[in-house]
C-alpha atoms as a PDB file:
ATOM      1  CA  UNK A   1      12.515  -6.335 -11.370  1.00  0.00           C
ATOM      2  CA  UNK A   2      10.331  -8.628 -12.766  1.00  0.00           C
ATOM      3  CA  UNK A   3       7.695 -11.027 -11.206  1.00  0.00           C
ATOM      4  CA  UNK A   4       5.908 -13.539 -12.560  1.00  0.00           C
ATOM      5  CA  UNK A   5       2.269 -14.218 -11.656  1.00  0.00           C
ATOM      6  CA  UNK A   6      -0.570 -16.120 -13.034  1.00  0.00           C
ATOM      7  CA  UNK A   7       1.563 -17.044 -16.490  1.00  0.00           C
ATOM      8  CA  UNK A   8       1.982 -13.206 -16.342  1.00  0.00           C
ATOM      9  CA  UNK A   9       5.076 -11.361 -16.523  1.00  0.00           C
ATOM     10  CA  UNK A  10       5.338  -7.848 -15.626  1.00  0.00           C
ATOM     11  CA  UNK A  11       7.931  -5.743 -14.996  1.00  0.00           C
ATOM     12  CA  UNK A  12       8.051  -3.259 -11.713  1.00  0.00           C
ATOM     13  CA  UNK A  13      10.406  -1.033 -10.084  1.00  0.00           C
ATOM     14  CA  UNK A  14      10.609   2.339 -10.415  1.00  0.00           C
ATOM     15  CA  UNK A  15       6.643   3.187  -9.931  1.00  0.00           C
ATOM     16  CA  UNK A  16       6.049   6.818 -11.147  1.00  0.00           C
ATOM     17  CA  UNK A  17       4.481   7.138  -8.191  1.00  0.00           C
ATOM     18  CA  UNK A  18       6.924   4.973  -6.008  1.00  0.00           C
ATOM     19  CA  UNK A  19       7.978   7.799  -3.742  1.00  0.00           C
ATOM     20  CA  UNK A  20       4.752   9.441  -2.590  1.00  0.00           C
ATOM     21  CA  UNK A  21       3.980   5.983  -2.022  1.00  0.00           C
ATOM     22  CA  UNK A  22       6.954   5.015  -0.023  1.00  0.00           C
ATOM     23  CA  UNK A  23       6.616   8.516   2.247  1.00  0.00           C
ATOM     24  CA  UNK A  24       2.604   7.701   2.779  1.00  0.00           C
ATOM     25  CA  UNK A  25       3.960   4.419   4.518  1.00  0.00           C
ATOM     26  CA  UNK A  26       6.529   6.043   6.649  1.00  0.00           C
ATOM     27  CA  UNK A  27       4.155   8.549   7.940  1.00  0.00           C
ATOM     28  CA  UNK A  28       1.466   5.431   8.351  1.00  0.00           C
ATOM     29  CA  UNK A  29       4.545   3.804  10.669  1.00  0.00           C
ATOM     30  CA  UNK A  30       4.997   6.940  12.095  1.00  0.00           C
ATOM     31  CA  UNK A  31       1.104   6.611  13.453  1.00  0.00           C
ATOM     32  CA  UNK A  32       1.777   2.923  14.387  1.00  0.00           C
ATOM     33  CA  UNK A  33       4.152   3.947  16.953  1.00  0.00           C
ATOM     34  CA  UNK A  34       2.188   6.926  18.065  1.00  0.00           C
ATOM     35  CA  UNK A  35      -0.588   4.142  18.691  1.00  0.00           C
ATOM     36  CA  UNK A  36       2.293   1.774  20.381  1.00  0.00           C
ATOM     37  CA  UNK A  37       3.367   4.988  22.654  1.00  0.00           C
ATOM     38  CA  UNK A  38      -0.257   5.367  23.380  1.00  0.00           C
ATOM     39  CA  UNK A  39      -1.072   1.777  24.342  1.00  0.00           C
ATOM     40  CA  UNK A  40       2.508   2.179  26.861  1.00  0.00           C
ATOM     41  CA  UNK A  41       0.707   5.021  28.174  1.00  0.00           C
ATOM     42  CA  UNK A  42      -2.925   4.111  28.929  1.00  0.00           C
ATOM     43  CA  UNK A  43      -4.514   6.136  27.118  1.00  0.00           C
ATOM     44  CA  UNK A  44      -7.778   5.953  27.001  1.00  0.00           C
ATOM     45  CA  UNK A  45      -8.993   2.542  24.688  1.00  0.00           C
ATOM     46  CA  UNK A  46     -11.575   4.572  22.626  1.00  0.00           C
ATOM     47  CA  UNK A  47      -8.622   7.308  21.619  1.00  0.00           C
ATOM     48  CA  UNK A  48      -6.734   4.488  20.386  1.00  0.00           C
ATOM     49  CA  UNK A  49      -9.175   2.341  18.526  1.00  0.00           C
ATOM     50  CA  UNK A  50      -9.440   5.906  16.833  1.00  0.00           C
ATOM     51  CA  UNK A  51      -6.301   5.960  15.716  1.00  0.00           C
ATOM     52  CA  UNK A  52      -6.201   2.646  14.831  1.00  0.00           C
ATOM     53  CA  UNK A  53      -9.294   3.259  12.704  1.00  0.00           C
ATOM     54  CA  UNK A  54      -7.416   5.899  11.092  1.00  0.00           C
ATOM     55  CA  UNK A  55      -4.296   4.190  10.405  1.00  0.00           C
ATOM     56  CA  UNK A  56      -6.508   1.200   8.708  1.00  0.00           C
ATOM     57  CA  UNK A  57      -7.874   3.689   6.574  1.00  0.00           C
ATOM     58  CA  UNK A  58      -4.568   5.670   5.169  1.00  0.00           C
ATOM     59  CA  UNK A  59      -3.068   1.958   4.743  1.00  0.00           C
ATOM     60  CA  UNK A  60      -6.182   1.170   2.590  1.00  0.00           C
ATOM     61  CA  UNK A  61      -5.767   4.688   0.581  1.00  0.00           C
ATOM     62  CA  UNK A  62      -2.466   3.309   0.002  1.00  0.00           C
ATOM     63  CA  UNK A  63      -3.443   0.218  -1.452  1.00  0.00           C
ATOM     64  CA  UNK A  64      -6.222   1.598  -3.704  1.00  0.00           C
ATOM     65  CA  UNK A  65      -3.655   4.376  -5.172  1.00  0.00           C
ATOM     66  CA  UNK A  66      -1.411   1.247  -6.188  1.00  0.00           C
ATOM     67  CA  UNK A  67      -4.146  -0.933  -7.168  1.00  0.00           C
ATOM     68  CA  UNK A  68      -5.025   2.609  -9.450  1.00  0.00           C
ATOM     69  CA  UNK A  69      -1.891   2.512 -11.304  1.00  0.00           C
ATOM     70  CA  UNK A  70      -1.268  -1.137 -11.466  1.00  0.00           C
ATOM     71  CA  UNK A  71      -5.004  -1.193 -13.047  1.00  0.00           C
ATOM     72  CA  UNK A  72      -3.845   1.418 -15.274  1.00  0.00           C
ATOM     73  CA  UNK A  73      -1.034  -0.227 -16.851  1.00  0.00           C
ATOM     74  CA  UNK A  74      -2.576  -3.494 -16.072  1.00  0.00           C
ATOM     75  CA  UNK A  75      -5.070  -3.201 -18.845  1.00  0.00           C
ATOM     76  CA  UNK A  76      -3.765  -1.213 -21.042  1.00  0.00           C
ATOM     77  CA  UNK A  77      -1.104  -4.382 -21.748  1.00  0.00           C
ATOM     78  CA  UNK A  78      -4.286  -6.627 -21.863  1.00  0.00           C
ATOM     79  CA  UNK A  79      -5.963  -4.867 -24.090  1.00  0.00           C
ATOM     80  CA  UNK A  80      -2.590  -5.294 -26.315  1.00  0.00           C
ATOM     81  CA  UNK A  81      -1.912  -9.069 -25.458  1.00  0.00           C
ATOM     82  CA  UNK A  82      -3.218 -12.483 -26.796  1.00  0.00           C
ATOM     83  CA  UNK A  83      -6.808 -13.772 -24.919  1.00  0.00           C
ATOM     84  CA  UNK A  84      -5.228 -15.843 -22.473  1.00  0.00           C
ATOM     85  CA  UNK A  85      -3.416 -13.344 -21.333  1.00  0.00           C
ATOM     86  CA  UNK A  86      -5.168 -10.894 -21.020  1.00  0.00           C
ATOM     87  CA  UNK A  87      -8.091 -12.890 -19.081  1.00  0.00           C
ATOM     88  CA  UNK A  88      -4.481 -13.563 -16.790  1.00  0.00           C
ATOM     89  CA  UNK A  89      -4.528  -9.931 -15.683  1.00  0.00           C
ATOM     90  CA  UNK A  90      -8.098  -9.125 -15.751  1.00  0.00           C
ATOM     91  CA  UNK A  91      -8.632 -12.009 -13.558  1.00  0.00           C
ATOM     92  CA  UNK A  92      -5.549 -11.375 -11.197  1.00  0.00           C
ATOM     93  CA  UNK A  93      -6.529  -7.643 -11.114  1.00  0.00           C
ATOM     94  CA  UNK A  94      -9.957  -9.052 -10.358  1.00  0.00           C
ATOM     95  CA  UNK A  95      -8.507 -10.911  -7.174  1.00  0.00           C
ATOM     96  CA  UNK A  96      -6.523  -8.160  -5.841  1.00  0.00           C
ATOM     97  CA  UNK A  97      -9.727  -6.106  -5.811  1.00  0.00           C
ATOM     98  CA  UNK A  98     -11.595  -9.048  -4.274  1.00  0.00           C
ATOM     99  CA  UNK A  99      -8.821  -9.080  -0.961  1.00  0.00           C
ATOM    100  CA  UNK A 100      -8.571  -5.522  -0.400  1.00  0.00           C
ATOM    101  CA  UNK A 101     -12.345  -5.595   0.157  1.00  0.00           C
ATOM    102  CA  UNK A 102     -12.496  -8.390   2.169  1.00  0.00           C
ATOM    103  CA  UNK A 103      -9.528  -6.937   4.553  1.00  0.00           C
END
């Protein structure tokens, strides 16, 4: 697949790392429901905001280990395109770094 962003055009798909990435997130749903099952079954608020706190932190693991390898490749094509391009990348690599820390 490819996707265009920024005047940039990169192509995705199969992610060497695509798998591990797609079985973190089912185990991460996994928790949500635990935390859903919990909430049905008043369980005690501080337990939960627990698990919630953990489940916020495995989702953000998540998004740094794809930010990782997106960085990776990211600038290893900047460093082979034209300027404008590659100030493209850096700076949309740039914002993705800037929302994950604000979330």
């Amino acid at each position: 697949m490819t996707r265009r962003r920024s005047g940039v055009s990169d192509v995705h798909g199969d992610a060497p790392g695509k798998n591990s990435h797609l079985a973190r997130l089912r185990r991460i749903e996994g928790r949500v429901r635990d935390l859903q099952r919990m909430i049905q079954g008043d369980r005690y608020p501080i337990d939960v905001v627990t698990g919630v706190a953990a489940t916020t932190r495995a989702l953000q693991a998540v998004a740094l280990r794809l930010l990782d390898e997106h960085l990776a490749a990211c600038l290893t094509q900047a460093a082979a395109a034209e300027d404008d391009i590659a100030e493209a990348k850096i700076r949309e690599a740039g914002d993705a770094v800037a929302r994950l820390i604000r979330s």
